[in-house]
PDB file of N, CA and C in Angstrom:
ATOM      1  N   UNK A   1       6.008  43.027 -21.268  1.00  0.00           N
ATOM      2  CA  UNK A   1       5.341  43.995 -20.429  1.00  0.00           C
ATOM      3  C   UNK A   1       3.889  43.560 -20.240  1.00  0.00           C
ATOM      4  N   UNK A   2       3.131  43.740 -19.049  1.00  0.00           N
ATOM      5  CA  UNK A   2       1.781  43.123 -18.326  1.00  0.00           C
ATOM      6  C   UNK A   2       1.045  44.814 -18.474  1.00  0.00           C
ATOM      7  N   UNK A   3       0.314  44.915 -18.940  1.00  0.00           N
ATOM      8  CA  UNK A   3      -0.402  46.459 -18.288  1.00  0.00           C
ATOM      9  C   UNK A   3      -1.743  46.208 -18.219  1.00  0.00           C
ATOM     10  N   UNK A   4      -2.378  46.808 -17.797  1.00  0.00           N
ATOM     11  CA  UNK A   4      -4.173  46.705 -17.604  1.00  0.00           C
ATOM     12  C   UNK A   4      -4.979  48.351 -17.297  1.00  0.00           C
ATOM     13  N   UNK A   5      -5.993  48.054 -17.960  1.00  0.00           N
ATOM     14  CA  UNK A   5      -7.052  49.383 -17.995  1.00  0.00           C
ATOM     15  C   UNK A   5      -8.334  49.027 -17.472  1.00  0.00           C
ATOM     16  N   UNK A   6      -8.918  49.859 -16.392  1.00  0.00           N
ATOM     17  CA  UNK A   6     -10.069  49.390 -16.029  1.00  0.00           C
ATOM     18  C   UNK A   6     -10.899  50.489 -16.348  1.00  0.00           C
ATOM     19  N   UNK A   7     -12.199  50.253 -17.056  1.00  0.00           N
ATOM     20  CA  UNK A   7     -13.205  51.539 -17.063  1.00  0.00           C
ATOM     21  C   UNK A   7     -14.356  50.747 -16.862  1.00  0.00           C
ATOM     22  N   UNK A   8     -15.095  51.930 -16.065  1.00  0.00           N
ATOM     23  CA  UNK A   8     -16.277  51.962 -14.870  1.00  0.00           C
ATOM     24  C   UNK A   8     -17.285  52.116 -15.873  1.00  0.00           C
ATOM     25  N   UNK A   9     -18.237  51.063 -16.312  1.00  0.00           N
ATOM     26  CA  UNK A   9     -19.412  50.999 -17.764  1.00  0.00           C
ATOM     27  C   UNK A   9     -20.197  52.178 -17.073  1.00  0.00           C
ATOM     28  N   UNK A  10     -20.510  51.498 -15.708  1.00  0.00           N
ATOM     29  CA  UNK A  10     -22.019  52.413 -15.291  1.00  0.00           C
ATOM     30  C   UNK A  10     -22.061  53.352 -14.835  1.00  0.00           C
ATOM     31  N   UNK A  11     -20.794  54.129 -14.513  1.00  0.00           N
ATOM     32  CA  UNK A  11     -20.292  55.376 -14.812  1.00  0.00           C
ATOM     33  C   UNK A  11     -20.051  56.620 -15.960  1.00  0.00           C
ATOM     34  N   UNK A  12     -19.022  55.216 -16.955  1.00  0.00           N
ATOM     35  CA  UNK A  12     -18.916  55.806 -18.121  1.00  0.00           C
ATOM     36  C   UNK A  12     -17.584  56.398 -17.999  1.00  0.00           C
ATOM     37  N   UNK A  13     -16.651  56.343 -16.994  1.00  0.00           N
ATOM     38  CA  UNK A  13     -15.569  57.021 -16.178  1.00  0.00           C
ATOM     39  C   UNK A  13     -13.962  56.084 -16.068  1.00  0.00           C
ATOM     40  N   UNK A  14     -12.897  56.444 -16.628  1.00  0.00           N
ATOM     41  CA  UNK A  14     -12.050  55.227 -15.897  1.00  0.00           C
ATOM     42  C   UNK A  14     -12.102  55.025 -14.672  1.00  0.00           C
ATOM     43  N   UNK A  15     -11.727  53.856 -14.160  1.00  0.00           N
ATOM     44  CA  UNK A  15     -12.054  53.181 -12.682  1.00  0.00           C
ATOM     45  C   UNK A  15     -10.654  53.262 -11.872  1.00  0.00           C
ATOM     46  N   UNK A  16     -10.379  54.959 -11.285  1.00  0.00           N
ATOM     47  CA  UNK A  16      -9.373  55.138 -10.522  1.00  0.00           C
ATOM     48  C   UNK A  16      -9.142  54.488  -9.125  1.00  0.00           C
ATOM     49  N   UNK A  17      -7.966  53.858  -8.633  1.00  0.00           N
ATOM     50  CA  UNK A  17      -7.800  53.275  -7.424  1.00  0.00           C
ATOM     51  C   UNK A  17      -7.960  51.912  -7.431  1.00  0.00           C
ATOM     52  N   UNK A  18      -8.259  51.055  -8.245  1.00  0.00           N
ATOM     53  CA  UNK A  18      -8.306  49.420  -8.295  1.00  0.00           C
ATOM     54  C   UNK A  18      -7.406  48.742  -8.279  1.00  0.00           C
ATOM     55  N   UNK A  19      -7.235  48.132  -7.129  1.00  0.00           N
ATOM     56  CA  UNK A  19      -6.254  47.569  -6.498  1.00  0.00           C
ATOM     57  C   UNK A  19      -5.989  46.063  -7.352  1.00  0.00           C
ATOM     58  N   UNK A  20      -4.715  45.771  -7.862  1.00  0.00           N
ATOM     59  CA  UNK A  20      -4.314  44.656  -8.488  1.00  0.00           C
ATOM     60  C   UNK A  20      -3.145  43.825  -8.427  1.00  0.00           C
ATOM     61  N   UNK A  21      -3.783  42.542  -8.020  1.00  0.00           N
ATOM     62  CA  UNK A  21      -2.290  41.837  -7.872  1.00  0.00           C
ATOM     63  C   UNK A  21      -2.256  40.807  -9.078  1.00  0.00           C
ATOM     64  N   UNK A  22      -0.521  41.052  -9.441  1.00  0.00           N
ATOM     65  CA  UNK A  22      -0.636  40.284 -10.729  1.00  0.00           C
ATOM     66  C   UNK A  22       0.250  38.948 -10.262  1.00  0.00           C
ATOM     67  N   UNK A  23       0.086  37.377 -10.289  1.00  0.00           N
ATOM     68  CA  UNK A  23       0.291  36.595 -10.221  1.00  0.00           C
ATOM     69  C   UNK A  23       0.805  35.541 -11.262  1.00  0.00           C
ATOM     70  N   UNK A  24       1.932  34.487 -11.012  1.00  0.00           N
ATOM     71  CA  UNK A  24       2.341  33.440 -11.522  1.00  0.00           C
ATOM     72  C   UNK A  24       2.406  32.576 -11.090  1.00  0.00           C
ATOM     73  N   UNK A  25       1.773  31.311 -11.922  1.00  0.00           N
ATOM     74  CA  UNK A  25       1.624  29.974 -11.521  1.00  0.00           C
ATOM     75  C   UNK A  25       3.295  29.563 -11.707  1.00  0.00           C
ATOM     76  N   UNK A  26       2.869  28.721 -10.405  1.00  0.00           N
ATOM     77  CA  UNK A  26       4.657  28.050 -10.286  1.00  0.00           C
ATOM     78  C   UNK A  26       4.873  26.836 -10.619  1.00  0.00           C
ATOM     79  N   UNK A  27       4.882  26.901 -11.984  1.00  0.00           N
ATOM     80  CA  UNK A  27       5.458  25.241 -12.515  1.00  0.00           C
ATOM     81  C   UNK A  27       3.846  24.239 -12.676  1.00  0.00           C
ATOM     82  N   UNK A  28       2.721  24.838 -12.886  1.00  0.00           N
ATOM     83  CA  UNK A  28       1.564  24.291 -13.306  1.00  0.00           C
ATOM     84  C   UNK A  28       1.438  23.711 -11.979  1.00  0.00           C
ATOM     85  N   UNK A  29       1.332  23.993 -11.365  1.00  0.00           N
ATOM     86  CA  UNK A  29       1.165  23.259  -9.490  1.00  0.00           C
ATOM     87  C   UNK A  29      -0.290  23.697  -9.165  1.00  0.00           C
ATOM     88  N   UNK A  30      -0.741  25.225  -9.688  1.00  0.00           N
ATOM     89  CA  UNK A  30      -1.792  25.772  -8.712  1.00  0.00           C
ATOM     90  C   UNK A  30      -1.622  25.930  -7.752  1.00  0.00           C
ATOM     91  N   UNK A  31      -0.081  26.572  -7.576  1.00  0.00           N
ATOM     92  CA  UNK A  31       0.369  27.679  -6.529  1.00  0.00           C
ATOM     93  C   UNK A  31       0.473  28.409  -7.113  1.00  0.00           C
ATOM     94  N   UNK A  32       0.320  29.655  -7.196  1.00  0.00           N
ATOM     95  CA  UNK A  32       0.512  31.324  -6.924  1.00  0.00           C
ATOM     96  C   UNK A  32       1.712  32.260  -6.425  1.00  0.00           C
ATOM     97  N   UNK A  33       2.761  32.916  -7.311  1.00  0.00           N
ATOM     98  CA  UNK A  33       3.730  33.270  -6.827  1.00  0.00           C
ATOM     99  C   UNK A  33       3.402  35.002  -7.123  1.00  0.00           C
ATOM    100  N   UNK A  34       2.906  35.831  -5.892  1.00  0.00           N
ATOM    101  CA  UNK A  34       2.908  37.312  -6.337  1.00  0.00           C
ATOM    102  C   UNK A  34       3.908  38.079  -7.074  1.00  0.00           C
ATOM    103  N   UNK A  35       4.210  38.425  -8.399  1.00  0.00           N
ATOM    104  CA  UNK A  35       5.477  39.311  -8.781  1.00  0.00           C
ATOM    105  C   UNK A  35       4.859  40.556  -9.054  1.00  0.00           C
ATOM    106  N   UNK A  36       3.634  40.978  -8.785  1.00  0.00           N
ATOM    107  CA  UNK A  36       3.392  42.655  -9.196  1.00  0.00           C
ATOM    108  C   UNK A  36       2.734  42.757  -8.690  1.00  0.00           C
ATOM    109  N   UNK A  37       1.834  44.322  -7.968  1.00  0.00           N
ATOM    110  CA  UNK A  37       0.869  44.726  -7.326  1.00  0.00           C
ATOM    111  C   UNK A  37       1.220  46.472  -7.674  1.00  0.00           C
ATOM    112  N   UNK A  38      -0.117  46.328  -7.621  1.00  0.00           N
ATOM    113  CA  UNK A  38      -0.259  48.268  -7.613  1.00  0.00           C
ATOM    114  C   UNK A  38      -2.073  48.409  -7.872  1.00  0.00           C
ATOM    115  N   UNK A  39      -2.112  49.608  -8.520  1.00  0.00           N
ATOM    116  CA  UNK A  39      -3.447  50.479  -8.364  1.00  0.00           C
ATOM    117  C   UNK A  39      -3.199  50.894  -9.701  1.00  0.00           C
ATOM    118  N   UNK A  40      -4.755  51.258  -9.833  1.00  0.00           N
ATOM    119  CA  UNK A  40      -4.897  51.875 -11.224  1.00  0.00           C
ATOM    120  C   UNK A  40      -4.983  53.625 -11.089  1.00  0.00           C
ATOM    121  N   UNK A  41      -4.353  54.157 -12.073  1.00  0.00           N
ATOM    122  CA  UNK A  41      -4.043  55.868 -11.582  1.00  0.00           C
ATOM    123  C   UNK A  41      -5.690  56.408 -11.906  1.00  0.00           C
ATOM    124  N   UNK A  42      -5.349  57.983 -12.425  1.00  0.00           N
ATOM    125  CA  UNK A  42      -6.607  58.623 -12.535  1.00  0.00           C
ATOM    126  C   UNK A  42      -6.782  58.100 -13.899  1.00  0.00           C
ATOM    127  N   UNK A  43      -6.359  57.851 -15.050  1.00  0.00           N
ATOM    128  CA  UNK A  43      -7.060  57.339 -15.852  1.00  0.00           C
ATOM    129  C   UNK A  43      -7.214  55.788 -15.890  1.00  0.00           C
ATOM    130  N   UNK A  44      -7.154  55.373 -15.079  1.00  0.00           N
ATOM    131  CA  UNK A  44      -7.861  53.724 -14.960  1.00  0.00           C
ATOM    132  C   UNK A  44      -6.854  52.583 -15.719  1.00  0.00           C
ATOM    133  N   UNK A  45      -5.188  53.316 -15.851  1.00  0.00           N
ATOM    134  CA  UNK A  45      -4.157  52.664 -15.992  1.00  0.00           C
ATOM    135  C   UNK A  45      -3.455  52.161 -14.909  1.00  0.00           C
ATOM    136  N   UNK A  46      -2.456  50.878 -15.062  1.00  0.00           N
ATOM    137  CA  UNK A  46      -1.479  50.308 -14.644  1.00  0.00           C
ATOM    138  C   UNK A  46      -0.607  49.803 -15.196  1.00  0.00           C
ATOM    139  N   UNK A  47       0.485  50.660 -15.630  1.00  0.00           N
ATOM    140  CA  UNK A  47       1.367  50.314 -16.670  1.00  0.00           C
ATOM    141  C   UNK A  47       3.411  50.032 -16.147  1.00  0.00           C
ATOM    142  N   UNK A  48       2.749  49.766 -14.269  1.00  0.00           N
ATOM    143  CA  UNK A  48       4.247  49.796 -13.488  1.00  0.00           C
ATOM    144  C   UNK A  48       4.128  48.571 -12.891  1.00  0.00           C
ATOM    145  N   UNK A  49       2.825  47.360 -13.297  1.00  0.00           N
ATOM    146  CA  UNK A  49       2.821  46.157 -12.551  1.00  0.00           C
ATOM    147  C   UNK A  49       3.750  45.053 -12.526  1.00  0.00           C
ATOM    148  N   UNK A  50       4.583  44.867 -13.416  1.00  0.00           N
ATOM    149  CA  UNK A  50       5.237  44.442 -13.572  1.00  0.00           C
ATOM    150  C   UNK A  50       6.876  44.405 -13.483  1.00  0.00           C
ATOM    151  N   UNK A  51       6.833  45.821 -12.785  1.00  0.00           N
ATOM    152  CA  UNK A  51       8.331  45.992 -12.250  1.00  0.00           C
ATOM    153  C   UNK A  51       9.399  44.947 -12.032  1.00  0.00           C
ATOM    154  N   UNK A  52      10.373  44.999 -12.634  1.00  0.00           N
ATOM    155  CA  UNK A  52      10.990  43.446 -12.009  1.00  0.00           C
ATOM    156  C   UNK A  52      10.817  42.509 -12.145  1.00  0.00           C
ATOM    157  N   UNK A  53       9.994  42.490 -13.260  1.00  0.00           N
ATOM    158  CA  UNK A  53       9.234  40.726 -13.923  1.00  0.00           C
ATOM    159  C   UNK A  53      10.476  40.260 -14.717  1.00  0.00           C
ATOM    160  N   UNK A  54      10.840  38.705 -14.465  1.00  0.00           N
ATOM    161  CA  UNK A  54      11.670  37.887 -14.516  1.00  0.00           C
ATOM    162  C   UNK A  54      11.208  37.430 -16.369  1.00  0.00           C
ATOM    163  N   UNK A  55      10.353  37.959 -16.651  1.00  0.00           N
ATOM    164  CA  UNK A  55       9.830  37.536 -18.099  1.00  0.00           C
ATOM    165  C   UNK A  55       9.564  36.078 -18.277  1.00  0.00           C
ATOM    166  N   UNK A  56       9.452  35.231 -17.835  1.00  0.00           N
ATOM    167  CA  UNK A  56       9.147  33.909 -17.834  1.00  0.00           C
ATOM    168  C   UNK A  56       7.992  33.682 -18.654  1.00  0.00           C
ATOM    169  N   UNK A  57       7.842  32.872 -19.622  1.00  0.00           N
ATOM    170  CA  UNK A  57       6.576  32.419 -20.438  1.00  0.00           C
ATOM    171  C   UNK A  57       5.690  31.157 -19.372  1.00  0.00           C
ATOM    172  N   UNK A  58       4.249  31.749 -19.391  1.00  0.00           N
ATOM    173  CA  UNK A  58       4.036  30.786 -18.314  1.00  0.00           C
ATOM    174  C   UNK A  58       2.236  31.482 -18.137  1.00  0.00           C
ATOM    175  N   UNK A  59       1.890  30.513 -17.036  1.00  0.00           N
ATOM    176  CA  UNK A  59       0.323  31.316 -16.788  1.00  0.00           C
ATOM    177  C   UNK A  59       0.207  32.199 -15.793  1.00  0.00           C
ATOM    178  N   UNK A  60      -1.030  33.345 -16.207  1.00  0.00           N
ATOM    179  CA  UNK A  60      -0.442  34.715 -15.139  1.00  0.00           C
ATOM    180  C   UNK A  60      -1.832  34.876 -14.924  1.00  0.00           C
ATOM    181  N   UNK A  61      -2.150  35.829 -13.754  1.00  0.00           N
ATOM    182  CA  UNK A  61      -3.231  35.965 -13.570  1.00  0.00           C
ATOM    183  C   UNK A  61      -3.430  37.256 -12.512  1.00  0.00           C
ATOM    184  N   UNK A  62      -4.472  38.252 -13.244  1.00  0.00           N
ATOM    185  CA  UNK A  62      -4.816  39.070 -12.366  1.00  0.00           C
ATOM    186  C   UNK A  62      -5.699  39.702 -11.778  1.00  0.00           C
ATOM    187  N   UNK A  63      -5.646  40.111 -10.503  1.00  0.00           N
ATOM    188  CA  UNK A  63      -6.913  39.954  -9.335  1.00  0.00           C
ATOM    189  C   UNK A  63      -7.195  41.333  -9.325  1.00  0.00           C
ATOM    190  N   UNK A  64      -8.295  42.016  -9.419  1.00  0.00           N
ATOM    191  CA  UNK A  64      -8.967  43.009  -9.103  1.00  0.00           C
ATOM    192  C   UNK A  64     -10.000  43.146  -8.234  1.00  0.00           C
ATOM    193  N   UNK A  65      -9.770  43.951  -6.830  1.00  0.00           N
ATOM    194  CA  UNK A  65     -10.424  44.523  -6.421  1.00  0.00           C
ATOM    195  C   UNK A  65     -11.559  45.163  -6.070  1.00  0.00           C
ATOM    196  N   UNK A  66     -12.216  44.500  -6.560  1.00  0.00           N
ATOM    197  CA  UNK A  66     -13.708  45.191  -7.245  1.00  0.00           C
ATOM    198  C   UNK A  66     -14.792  45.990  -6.020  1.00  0.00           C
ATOM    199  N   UNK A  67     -14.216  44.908  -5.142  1.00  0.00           N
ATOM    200  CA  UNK A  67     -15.211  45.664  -3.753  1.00  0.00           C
ATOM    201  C   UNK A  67     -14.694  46.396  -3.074  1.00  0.00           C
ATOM    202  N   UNK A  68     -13.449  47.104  -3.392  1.00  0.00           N
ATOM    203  CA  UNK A  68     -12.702  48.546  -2.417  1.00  0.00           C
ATOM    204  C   UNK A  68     -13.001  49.342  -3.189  1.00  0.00           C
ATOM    205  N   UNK A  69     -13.102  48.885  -5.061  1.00  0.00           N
ATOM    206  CA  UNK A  69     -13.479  50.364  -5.574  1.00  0.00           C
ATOM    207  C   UNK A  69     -14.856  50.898  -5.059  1.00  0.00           C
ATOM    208  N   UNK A  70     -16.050  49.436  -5.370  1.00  0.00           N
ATOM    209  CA  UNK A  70     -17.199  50.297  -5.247  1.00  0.00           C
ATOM    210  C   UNK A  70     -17.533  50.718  -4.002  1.00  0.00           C
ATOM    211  N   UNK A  71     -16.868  50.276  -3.315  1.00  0.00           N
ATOM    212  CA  UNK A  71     -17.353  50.453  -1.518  1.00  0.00           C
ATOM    213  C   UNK A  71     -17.115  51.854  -1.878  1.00  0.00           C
ATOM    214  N   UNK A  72     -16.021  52.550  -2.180  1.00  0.00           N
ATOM    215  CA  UNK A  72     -15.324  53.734  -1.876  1.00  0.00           C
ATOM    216  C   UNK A  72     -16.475  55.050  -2.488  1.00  0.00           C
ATOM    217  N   UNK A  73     -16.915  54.194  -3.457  1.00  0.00           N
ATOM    218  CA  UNK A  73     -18.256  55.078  -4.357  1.00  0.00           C
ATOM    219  C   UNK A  73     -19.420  54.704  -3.745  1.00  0.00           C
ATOM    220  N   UNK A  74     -19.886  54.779  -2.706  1.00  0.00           N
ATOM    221  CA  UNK A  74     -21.069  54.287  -2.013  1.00  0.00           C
ATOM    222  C   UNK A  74     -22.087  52.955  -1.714  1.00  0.00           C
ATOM    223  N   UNK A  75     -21.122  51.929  -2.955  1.00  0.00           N
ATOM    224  CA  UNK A  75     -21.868  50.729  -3.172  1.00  0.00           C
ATOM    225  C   UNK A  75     -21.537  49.504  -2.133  1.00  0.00           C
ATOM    226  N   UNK A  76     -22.539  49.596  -1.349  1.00  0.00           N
ATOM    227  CA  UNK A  76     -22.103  48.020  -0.408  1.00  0.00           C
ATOM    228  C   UNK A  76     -21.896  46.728  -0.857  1.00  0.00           C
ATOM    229  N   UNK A  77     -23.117  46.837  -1.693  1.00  0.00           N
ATOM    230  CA  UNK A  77     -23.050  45.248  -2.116  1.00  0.00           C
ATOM    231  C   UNK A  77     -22.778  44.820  -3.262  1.00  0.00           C
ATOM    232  N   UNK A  78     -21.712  45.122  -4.028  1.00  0.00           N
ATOM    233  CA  UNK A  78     -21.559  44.603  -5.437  1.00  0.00           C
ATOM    234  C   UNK A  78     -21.738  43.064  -5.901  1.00  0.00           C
ATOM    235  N   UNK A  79     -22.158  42.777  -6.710  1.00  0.00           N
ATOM    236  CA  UNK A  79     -22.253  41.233  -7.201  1.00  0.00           C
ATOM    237  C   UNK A  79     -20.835  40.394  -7.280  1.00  0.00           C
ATOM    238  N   UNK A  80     -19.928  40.867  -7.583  1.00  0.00           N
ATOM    239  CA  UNK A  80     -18.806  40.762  -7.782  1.00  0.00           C
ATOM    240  C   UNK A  80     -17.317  41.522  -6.968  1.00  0.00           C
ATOM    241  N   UNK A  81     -17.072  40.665  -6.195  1.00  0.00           N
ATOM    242  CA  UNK A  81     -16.669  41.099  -5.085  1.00  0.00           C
ATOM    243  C   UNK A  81     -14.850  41.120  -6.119  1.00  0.00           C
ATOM    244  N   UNK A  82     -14.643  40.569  -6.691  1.00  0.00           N
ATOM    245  CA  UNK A  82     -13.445  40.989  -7.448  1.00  0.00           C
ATOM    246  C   UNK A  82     -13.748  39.951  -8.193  1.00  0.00           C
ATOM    247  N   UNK A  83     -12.330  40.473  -9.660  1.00  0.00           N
ATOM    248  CA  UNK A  83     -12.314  39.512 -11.016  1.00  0.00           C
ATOM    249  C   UNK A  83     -11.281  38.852 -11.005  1.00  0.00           C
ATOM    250  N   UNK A  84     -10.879  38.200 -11.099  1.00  0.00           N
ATOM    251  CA  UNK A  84      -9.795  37.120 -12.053  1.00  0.00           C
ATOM    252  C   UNK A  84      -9.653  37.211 -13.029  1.00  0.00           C
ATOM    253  N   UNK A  85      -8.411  37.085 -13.946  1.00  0.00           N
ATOM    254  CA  UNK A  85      -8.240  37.541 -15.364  1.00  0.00           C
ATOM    255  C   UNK A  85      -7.042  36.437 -15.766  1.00  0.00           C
ATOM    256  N   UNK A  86      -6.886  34.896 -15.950  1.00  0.00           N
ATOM    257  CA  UNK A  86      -5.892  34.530 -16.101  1.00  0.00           C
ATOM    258  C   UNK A  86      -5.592  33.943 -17.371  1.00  0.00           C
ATOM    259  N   UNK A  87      -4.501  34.006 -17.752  1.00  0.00           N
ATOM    260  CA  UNK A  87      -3.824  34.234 -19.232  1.00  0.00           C
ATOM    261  C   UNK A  87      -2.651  33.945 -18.870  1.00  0.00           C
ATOM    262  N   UNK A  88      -1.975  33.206 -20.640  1.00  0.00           N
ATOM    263  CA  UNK A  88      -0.802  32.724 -21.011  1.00  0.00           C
ATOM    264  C   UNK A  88      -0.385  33.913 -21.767  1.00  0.00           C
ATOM    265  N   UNK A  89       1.193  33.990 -20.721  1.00  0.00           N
ATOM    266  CA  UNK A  89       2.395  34.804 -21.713  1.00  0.00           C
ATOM    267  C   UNK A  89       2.947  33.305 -22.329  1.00  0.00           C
ATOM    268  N   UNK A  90       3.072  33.787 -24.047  1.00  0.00           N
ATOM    269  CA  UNK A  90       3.709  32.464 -24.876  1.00  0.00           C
ATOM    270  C   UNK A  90       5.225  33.365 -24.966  1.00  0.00           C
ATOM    271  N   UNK A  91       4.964  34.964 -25.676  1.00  0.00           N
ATOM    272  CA  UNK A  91       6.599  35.428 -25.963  1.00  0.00           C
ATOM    273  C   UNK A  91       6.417  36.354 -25.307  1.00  0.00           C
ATOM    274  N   UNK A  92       7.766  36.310 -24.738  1.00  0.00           N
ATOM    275  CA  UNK A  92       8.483  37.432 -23.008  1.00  0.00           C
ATOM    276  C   UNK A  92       8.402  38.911 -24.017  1.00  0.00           C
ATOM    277  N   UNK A  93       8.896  38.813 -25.097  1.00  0.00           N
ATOM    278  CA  UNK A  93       9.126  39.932 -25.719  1.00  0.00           C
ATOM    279  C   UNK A  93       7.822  41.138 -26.408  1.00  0.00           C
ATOM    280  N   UNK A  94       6.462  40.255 -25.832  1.00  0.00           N
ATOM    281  CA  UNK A  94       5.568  41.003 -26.344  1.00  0.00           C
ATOM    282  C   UNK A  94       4.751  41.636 -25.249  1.00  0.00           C
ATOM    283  N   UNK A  95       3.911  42.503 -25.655  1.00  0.00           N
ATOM    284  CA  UNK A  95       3.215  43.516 -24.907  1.00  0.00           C
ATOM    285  C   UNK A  95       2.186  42.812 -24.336  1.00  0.00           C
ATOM    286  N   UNK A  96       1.529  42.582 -23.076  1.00  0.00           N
ATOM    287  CA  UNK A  96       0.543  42.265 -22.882  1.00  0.00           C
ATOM    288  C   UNK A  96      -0.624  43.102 -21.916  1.00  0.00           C
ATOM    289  N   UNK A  97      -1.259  43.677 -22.532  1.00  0.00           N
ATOM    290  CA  UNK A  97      -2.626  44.475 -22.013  1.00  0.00           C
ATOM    291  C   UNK A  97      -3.714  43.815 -22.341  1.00  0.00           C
ATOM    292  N   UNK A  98      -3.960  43.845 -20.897  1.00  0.00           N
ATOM    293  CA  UNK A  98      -5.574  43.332 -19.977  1.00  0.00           C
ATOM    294  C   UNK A  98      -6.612  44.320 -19.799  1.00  0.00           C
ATOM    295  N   UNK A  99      -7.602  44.763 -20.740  1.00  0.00           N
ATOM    296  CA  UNK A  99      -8.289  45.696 -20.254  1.00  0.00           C
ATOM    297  C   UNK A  99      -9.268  45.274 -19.561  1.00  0.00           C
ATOM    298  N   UNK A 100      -9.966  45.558 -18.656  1.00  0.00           N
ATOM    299  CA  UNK A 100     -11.057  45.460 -17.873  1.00  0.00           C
ATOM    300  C   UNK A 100     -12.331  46.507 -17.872  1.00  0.00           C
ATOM    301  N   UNK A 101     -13.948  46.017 -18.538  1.00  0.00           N
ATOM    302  CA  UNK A 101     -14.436  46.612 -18.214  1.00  0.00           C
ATOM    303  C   UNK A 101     -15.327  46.408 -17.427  1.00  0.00           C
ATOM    304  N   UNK A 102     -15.979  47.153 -15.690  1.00  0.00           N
ATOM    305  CA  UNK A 102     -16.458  47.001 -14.920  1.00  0.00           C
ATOM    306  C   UNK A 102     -17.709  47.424 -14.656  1.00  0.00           C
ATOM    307  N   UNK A 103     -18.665  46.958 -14.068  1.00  0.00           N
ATOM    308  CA  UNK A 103     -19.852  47.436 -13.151  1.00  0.00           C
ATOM    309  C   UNK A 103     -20.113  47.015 -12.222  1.00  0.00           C
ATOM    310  N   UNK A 104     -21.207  47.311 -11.081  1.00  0.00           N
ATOM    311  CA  UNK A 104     -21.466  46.571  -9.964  1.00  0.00           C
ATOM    312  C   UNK A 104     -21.572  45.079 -10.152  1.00  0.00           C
ATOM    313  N   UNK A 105     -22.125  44.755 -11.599  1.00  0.00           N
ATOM    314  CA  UNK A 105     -22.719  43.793 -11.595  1.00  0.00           C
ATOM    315  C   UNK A 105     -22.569  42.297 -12.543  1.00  0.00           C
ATOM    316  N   UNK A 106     -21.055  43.197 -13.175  1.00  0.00           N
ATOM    317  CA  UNK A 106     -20.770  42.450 -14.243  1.00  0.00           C
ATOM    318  C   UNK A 106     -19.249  43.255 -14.824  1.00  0.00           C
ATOM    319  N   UNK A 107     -18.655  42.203 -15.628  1.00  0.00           N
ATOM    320  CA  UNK A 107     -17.496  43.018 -16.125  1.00  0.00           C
ATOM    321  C   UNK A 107     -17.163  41.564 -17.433  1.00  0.00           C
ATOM    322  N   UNK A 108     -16.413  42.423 -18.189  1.00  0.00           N
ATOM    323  CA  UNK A 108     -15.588  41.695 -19.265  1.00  0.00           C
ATOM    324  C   UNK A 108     -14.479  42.050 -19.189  1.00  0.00           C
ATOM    325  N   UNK A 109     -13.679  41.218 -20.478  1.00  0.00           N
ATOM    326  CA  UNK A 109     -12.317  41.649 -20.687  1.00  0.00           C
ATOM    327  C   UNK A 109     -11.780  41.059 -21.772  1.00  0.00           C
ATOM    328  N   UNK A 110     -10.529  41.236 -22.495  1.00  0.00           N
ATOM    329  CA  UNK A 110      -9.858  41.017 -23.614  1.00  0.00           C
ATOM    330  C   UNK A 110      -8.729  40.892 -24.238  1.00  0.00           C
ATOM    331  N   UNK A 111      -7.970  40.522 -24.712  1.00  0.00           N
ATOM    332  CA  UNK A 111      -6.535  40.938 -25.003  1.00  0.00           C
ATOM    333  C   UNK A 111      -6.247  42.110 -25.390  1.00  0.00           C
ATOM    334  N   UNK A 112      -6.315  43.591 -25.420  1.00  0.00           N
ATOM    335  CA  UNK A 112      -5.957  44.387 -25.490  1.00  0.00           C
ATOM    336  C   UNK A 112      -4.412  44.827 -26.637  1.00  0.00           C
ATOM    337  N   UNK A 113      -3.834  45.722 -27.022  1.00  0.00           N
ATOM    338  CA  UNK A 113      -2.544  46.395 -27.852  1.00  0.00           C
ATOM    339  C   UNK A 113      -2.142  47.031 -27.213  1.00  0.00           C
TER     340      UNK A 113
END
């Protein structure tokens, strides 16, 4: 399982509506095969991205949105127009949460439980 949490630092708020596509590299090529997409709910979860994931051990990677959230909150110009988050699944059978934390101007992230 893939899930991800985004919370809004300079808010202090989870970061509802962040649009995410979760991606797999196809065979170490540096092509890109989309298998998940969705949004983060009202608490700044996405825990349905992975619908239908083939479980494959392999490199994954996921794209956030960063400039539809803040646009939507009044901010034109964020520094960071979206994140990248890419990471190795080694075992199909384990949990993997991506949390994300965001600001206009900066963000981190981590392996998550």
């Amino acid at each position: 399982m893939i899930t991800t949490h985004v919370l809004d630092l300079a808010n202090g708020l989870p970061a509802r509506g962040v649009s995410v596509v979760l991606e797999v590299e196809v065979e170490r090529s540096n092509e890109w095969k989309t298998v998940g997409r969705g949004a983060t709910d009202e608490n700044g979860r996405l825990v349905t991205l992975a619908q239908g994931w083939d479980r494959a051990p392999g490199t994954y990677r996921l794209t956030f949105d960063l400039w539809g959230y803040h646009r939507e909150r009044g901010l034109t110009q964020p520094f960071f127009p979206s994140a990248t988050v890419t990471f190795t699944v080694h075992d199909t059978a384990e949990h993997y949460h991506v949390p994300l934390l965001i600001s206009p101007f900066g963000y981190s992230t981590y392996r998550g439980s």
